[in-house]
Each structure stands twice: as C-alpha cells, then as structure tokens.
PDB file of N, CA and C in Angstrom:
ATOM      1  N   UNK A   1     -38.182  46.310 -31.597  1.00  0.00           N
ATOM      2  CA  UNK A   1     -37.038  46.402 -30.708  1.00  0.00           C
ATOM      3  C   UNK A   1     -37.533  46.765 -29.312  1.00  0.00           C
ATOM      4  N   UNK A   2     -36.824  45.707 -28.107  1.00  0.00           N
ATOM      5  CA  UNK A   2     -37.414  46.325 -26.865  1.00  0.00           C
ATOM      6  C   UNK A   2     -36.619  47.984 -26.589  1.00  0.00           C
ATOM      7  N   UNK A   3     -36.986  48.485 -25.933  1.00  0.00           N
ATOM      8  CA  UNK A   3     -36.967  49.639 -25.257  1.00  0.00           C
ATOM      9  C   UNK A   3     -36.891  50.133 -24.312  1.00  0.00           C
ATOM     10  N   UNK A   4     -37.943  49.441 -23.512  1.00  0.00           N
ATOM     11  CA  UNK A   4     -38.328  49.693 -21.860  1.00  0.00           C
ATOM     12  C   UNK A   4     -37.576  48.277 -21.233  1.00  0.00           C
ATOM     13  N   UNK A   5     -37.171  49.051 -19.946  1.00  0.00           N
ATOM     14  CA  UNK A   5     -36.457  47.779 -18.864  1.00  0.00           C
ATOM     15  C   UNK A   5     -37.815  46.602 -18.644  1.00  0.00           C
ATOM     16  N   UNK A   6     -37.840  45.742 -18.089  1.00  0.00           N
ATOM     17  CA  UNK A   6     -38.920  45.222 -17.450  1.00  0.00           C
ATOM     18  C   UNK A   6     -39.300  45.185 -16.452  1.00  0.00           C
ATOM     19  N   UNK A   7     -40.461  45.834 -16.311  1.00  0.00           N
ATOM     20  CA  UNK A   7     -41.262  46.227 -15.345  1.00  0.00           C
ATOM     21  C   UNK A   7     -41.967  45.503 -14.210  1.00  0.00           C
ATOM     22  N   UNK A   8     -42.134  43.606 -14.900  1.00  0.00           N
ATOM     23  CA  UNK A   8     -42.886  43.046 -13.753  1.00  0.00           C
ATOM     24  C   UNK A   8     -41.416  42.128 -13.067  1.00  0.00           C
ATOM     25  N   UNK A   9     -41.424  42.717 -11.920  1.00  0.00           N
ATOM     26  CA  UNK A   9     -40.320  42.028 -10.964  1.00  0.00           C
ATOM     27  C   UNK A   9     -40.535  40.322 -10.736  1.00  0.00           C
ATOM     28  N   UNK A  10     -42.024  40.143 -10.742  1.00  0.00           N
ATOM     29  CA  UNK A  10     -42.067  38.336 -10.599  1.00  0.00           C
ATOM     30  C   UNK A  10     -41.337  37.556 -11.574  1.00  0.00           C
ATOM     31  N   UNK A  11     -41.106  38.496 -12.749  1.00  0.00           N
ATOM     32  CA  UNK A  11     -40.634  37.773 -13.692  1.00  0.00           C
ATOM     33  C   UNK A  11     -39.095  37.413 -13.567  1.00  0.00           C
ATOM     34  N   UNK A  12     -38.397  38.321 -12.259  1.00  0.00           N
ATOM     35  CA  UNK A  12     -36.901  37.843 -12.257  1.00  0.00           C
ATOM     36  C   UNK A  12     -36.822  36.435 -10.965  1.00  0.00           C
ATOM     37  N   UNK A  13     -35.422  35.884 -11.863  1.00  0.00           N
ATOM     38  CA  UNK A  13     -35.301  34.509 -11.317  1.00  0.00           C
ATOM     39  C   UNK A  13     -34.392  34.609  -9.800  1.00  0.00           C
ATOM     40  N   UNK A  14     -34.741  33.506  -9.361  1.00  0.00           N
ATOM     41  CA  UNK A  14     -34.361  33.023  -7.962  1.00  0.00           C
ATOM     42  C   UNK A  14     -32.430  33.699  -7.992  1.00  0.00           C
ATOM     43  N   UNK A  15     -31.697  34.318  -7.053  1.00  0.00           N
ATOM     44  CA  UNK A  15     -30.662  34.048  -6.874  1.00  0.00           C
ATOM     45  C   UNK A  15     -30.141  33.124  -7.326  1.00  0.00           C
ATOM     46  N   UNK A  16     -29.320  32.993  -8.687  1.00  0.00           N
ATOM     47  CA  UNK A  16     -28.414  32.113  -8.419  1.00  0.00           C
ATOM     48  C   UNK A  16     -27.180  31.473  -6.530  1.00  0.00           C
ATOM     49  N   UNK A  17     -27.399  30.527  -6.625  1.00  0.00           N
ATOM     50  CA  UNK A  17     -26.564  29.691  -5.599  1.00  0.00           C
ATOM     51  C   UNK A  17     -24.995  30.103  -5.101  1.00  0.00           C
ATOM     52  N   UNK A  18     -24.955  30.210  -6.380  1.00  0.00           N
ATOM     53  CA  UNK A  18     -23.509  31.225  -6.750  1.00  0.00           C
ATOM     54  C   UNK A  18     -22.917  32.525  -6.395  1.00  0.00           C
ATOM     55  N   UNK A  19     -23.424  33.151  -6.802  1.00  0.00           N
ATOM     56  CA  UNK A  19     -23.650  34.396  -6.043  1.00  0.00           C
ATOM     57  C   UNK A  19     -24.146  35.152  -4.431  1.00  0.00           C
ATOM     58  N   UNK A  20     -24.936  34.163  -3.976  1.00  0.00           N
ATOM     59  CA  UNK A  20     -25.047  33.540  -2.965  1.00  0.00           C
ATOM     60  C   UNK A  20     -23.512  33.502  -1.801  1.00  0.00           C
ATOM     61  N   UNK A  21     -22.714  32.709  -2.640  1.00  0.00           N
ATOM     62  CA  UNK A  21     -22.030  31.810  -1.633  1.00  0.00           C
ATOM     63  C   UNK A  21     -20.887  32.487  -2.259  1.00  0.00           C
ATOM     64  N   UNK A  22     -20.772  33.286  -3.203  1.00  0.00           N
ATOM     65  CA  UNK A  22     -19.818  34.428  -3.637  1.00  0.00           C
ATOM     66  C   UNK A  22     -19.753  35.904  -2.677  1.00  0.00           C
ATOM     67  N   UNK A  23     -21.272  36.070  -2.708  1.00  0.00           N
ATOM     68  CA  UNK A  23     -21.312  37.041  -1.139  1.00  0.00           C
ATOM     69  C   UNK A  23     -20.906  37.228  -0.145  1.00  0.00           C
ATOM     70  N   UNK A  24     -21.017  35.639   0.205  1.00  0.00           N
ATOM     71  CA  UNK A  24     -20.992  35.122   1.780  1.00  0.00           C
ATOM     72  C   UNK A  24     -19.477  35.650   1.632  1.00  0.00           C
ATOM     73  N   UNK A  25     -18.858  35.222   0.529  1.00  0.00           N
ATOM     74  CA  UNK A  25     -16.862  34.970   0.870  1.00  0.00           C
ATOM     75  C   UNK A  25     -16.448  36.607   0.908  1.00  0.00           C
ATOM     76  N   UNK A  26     -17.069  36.966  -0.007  1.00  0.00           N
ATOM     77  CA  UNK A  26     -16.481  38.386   0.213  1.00  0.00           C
ATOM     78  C   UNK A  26     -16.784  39.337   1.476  1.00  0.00           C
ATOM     79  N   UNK A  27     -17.982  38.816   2.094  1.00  0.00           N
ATOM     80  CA  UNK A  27     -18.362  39.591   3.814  1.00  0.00           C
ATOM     81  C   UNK A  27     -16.840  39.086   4.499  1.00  0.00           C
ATOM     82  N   UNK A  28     -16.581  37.597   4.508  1.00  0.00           N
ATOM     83  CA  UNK A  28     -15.747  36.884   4.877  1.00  0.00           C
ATOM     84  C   UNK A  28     -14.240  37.870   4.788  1.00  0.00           C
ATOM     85  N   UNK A  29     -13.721  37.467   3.914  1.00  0.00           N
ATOM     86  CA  UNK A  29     -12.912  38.515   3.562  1.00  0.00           C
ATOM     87  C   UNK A  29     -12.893  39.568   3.855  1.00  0.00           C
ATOM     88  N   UNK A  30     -13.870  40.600   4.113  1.00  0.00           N
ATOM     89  CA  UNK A  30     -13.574  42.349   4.122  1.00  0.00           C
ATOM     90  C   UNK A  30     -13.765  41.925   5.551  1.00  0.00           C
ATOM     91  N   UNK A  31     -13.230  41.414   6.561  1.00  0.00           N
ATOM     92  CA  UNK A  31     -13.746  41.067   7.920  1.00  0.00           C
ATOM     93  C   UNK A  31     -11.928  40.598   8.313  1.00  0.00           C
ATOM     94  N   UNK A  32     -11.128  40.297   7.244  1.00  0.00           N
ATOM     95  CA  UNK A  32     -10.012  40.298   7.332  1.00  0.00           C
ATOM     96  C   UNK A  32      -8.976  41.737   6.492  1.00  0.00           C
ATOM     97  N   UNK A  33      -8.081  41.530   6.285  1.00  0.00           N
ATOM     98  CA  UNK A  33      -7.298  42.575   5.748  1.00  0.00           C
ATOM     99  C   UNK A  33      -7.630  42.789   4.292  1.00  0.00           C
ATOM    100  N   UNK A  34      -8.462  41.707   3.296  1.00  0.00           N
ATOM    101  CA  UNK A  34      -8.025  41.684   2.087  1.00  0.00           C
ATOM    102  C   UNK A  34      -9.116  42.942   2.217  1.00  0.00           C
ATOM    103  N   UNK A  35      -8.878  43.705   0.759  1.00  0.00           N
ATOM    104  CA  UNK A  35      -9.923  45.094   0.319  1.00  0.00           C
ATOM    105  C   UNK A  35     -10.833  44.192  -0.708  1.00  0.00           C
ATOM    106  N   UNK A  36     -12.294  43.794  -1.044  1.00  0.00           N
ATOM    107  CA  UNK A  36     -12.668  42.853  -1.383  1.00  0.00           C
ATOM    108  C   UNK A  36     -13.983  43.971  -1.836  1.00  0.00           C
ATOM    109  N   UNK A  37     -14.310  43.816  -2.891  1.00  0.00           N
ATOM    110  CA  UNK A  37     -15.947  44.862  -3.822  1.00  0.00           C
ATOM    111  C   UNK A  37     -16.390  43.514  -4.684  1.00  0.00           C
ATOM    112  N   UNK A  38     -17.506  43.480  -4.387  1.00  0.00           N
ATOM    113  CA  UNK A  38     -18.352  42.751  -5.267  1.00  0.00           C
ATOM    114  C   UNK A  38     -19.232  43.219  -5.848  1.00  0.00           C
ATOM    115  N   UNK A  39     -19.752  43.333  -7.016  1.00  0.00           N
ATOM    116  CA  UNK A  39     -20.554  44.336  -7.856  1.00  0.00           C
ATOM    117  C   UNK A  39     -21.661  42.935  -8.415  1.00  0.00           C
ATOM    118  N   UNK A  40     -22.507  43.086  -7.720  1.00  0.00           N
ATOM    119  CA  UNK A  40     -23.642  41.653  -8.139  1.00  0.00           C
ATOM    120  C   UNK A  40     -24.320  42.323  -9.138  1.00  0.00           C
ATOM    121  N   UNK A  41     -24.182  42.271 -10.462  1.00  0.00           N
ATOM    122  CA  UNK A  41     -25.151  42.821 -11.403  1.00  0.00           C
ATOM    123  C   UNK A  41     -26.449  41.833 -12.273  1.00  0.00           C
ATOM    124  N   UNK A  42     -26.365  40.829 -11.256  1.00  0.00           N
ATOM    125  CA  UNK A  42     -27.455  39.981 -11.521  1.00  0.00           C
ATOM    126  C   UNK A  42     -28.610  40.236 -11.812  1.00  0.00           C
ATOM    127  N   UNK A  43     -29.479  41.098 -11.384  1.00  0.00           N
ATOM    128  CA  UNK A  43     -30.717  41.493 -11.474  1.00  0.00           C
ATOM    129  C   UNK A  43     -30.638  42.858 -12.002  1.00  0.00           C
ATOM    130  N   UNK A  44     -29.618  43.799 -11.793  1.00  0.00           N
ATOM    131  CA  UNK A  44     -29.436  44.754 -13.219  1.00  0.00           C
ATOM    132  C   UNK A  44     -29.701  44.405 -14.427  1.00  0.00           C
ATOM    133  N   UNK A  45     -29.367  42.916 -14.747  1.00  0.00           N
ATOM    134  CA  UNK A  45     -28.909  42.616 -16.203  1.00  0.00           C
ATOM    135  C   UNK A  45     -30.149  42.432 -16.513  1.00  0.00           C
ATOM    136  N   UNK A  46     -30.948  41.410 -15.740  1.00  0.00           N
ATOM    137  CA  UNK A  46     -32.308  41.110 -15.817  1.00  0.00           C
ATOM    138  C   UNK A  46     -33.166  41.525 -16.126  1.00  0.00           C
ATOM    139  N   UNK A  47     -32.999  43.067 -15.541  1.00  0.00           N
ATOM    140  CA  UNK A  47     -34.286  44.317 -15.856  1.00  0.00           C
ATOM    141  C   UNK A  47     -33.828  44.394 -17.290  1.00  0.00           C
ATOM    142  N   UNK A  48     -32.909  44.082 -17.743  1.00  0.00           N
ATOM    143  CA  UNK A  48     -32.462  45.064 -19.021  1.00  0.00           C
ATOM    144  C   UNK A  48     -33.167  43.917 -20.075  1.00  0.00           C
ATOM    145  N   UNK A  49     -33.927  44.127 -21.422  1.00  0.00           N
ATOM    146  CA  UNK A  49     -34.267  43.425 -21.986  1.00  0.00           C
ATOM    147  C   UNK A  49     -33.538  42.957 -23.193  1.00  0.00           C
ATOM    148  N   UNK A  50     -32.525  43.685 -23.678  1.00  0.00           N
ATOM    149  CA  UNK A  50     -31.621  43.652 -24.227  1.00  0.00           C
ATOM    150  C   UNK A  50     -30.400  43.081 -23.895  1.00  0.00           C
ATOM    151  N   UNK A  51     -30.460  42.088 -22.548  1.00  0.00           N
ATOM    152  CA  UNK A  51     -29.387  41.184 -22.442  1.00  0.00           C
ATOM    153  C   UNK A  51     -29.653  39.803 -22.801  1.00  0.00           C
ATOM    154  N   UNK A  52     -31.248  40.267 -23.960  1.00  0.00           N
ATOM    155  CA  UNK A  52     -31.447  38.423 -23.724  1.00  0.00           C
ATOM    156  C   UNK A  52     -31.495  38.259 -24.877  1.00  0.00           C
ATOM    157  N   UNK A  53     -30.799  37.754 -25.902  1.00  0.00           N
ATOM    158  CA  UNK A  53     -30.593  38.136 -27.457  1.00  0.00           C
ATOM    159  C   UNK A  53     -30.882  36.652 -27.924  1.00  0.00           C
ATOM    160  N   UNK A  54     -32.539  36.350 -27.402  1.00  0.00           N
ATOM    161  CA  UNK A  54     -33.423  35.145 -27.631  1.00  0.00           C
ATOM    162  C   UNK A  54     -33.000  34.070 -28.207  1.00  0.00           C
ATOM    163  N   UNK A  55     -32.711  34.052 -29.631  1.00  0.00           N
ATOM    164  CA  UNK A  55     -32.353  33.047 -30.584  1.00  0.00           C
ATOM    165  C   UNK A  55     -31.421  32.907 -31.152  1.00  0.00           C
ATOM    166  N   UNK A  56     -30.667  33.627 -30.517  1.00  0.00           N
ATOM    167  CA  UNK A  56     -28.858  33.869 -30.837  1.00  0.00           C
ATOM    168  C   UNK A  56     -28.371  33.208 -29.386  1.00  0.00           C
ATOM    169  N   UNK A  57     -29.407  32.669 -28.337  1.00  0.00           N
ATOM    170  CA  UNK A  57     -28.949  32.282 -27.469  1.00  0.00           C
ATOM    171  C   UNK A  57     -29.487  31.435 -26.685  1.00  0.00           C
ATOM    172  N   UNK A  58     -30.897  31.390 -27.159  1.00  0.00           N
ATOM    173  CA  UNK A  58     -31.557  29.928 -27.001  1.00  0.00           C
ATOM    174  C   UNK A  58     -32.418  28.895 -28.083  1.00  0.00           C
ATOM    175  N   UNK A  59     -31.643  27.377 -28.347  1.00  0.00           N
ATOM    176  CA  UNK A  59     -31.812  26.916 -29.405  1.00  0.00           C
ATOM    177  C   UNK A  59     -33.863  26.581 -29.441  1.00  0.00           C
ATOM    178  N   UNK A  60     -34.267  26.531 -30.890  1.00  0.00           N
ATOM    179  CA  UNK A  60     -35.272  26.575 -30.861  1.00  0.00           C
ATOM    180  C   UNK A  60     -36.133  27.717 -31.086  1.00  0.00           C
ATOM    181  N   UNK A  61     -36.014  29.061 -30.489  1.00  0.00           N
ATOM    182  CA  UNK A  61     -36.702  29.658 -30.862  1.00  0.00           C
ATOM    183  C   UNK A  61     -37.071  29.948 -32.288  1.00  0.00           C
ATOM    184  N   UNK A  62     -38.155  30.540 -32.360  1.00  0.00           N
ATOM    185  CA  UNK A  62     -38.828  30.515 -33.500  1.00  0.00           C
ATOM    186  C   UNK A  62     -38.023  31.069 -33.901  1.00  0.00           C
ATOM    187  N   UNK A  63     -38.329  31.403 -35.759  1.00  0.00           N
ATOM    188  CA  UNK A  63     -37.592  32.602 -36.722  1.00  0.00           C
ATOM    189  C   UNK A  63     -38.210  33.723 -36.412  1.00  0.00           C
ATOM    190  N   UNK A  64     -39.490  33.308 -36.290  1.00  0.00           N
ATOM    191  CA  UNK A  64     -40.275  34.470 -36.685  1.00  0.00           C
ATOM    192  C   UNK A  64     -40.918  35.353 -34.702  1.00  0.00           C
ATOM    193  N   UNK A  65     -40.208  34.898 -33.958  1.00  0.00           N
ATOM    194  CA  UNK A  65     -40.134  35.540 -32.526  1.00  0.00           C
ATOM    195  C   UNK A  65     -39.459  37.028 -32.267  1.00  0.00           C
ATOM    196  N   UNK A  66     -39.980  37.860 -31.382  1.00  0.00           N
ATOM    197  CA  UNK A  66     -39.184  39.592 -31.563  1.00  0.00           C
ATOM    198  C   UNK A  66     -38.209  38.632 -31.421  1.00  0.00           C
ATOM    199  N   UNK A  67     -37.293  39.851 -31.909  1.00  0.00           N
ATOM    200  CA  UNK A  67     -35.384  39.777 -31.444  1.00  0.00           C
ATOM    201  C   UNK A  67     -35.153  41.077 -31.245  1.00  0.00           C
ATOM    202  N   UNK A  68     -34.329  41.294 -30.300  1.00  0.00           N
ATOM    203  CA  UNK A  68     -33.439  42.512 -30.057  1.00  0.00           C
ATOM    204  C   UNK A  68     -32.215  42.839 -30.393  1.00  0.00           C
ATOM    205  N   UNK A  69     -31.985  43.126 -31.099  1.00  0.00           N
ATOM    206  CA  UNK A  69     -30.169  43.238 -32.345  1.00  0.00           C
ATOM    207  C   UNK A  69     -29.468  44.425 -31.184  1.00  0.00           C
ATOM    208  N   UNK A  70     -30.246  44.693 -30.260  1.00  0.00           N
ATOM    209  CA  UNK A  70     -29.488  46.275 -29.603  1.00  0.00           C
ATOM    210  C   UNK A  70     -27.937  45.392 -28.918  1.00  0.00           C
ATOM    211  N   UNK A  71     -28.633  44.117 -28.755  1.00  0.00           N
ATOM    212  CA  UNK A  71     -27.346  43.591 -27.457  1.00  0.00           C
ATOM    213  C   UNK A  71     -25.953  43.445 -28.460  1.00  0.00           C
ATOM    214  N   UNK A  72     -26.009  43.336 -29.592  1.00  0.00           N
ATOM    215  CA  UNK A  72     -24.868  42.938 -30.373  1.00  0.00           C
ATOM    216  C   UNK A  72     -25.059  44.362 -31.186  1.00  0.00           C
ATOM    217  N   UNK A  73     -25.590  45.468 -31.714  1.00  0.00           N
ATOM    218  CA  UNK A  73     -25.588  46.274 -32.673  1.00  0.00           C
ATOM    219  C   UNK A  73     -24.870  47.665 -31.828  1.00  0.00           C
ATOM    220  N   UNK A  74     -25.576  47.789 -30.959  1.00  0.00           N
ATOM    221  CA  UNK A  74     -25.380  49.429 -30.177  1.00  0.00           C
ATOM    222  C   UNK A  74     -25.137  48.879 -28.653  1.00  0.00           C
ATOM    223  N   UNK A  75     -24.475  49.846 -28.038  1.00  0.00           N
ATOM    224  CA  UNK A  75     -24.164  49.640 -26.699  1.00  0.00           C
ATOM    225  C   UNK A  75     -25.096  48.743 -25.788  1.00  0.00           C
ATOM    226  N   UNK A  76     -24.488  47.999 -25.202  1.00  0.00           N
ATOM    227  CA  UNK A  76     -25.871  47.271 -24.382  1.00  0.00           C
ATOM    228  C   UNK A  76     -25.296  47.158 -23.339  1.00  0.00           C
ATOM    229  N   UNK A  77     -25.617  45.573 -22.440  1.00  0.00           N
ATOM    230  CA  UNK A  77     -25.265  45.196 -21.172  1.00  0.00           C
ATOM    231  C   UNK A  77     -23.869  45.503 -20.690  1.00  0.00           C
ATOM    232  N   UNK A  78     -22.909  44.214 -21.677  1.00  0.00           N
ATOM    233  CA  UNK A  78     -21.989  44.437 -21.053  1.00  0.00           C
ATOM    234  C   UNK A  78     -20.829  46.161 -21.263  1.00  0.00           C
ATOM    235  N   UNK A  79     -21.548  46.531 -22.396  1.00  0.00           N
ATOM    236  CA  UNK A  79     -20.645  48.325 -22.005  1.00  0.00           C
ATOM    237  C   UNK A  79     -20.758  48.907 -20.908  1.00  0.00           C
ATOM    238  N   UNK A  80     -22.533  48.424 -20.419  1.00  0.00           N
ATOM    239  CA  UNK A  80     -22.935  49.046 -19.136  1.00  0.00           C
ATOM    240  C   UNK A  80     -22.039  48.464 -17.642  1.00  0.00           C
ATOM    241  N   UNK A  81     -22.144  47.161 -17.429  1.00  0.00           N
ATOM    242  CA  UNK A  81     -21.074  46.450 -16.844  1.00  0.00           C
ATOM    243  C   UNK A  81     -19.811  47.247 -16.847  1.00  0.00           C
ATOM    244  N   UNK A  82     -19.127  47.408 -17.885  1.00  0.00           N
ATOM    245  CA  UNK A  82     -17.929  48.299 -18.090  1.00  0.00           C
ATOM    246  C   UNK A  82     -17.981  49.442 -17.496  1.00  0.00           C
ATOM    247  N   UNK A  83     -18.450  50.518 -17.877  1.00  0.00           N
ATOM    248  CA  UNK A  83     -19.305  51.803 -17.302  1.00  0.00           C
ATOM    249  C   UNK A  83     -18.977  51.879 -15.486  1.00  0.00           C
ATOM    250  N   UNK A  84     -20.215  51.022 -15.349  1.00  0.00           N
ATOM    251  CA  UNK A  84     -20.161  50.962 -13.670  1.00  0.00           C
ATOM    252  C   UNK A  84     -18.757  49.909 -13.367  1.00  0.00           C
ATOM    253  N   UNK A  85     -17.851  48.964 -13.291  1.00  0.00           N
ATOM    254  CA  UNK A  85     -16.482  49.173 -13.448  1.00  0.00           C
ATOM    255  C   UNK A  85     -15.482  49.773 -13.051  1.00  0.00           C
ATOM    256  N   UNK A  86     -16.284  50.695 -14.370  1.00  0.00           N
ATOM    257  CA  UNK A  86     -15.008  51.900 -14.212  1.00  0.00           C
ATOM    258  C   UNK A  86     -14.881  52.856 -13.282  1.00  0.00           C
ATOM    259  N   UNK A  87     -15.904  53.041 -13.172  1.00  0.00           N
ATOM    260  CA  UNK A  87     -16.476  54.048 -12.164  1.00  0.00           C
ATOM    261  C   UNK A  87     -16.740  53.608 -10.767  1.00  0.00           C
ATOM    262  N   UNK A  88     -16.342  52.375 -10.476  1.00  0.00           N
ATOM    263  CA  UNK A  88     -16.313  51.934  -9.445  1.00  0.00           C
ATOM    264  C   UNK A  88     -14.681  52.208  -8.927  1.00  0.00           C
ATOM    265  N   UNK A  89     -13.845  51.628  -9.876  1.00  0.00           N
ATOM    266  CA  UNK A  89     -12.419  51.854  -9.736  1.00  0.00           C
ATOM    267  C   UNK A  89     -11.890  53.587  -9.901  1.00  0.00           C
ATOM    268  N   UNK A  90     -12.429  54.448 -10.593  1.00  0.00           N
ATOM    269  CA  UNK A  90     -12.194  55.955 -10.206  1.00  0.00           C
ATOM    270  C   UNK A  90     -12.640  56.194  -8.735  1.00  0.00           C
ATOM    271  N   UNK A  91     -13.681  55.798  -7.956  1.00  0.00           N
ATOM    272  CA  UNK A  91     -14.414  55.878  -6.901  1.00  0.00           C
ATOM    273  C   UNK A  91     -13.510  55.576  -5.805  1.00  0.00           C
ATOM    274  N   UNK A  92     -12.575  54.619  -6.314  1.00  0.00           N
ATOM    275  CA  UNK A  92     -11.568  53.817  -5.356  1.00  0.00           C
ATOM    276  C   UNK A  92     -10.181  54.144  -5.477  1.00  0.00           C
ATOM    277  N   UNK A  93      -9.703  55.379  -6.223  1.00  0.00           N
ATOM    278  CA  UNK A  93      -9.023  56.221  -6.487  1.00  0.00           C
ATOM    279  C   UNK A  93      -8.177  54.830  -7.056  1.00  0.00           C
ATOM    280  N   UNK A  94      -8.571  54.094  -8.161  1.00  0.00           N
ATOM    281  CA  UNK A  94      -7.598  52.784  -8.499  1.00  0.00           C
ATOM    282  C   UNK A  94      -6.656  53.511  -9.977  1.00  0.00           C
ATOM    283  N   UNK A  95      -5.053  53.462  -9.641  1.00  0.00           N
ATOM    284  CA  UNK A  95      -4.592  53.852 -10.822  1.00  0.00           C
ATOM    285  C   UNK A  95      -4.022  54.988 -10.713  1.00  0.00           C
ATOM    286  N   UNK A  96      -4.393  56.227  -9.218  1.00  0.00           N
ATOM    287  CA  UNK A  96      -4.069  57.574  -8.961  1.00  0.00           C
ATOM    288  C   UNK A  96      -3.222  57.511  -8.103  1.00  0.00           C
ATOM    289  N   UNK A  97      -2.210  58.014  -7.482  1.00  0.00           N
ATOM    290  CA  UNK A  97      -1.640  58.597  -6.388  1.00  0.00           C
ATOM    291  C   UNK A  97      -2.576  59.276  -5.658  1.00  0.00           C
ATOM    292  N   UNK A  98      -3.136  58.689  -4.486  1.00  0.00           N
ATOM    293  CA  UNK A  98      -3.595  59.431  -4.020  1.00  0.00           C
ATOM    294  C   UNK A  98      -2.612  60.927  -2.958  1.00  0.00           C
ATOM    295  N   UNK A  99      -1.980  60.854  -2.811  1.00  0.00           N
ATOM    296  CA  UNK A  99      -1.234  62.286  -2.354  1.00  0.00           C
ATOM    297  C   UNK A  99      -1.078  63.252  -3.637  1.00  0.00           C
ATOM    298  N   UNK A 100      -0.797  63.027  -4.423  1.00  0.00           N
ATOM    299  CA  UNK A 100      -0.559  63.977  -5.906  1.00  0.00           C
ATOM    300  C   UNK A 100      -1.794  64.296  -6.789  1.00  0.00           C
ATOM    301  N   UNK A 101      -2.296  63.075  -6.662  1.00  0.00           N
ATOM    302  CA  UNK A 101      -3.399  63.050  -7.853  1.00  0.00           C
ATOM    303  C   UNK A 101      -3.359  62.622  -9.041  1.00  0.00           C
ATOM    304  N   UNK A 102      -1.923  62.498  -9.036  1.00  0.00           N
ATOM    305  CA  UNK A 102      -1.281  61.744 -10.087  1.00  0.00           C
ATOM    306  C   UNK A 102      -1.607  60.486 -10.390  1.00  0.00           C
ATOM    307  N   UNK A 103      -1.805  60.329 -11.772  1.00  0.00           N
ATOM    308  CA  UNK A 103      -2.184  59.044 -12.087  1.00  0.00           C
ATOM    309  C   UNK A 103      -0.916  57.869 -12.029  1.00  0.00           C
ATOM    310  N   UNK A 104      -0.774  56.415 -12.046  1.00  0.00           N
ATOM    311  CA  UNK A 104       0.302  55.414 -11.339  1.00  0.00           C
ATOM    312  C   UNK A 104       0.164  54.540 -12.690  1.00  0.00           C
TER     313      UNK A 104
END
C-alpha cells in the first residue's frame, strides 16, 4: 500500500488546458461584482498516490501490479476535496448570519 505523497515533482503533468482557461474566467469575474473562489486541486490530487486506483482505472494493467485499495477502502482524495470545501465555505462565513452568528 502506498503511503508517502510523491515526492518527484517531474513526475506531475502539464496543466490541464482547462483549468487554465477556468482561471482566466474566474480573475475575469472577481474583476466584476460576481463573488467567484476557485479551489484548483489539480496537483494536490497528484501528489496524493492514492488517487490513482491503477487497474480499477486503467484498462490493461497487470493483475499482478501494486494497487492501492486506500482510494475506495478508507478516506482518500475526494473526502479530502470535501474537507478543504468545507472549510473553505466556514472561512466564507457560508450558511451563518453574519451579525448573530447564527446559522441561515
């Protein structure tokens, strides 16, 4: 089972295009009235070795290749995704009154 994040950075891939031009719109936007957060967890996910659940997700691999069961067995990527989220939206007082404190 992996364990450790990954350590050699050459190994992460080019920007997606997407994300990219998902950026661009949201600078765009917070430059007008809309309130606009983009949370790029692209290369978060990347480091994590446990978002890549090999042969459950790319055809071909061997039988006999590691696998990591953490991404489907115990908390993994996307809880973490969730996590930061959430905590992005407490951060942004989303859901509270802010004069009371009261939650909405």
């Amino acid at each position: 089972m992996e364990t450790e994040p990954e350590k050699d950075l050459t190994k992460l891939e080019k920007e997606p295009y997407y994300n990219t031009f998902i950026s661009d719109v949201v600078k765009q936007m917070q430059h007008g009235s809309w309130k606009v957060q983009f949370s790029n967890i692209t290369y978060f996910s990347e480091l994590r070795k446990d978002g890549h659940p090999s042969k459950y997700r790319e055809p071909g691999t061997p039988p006999d290749a590691p696998q990591d069961c953490s991404h489907w067995c115990l908390p993994g990527v996307p809880d973490t995704w969730n996590e930061l989220l959430y905590a992005q939206l407490l951060s942004a007082k989303f859901g509270t009154n802010s004069e009371s404190g009261e939650q909405s």
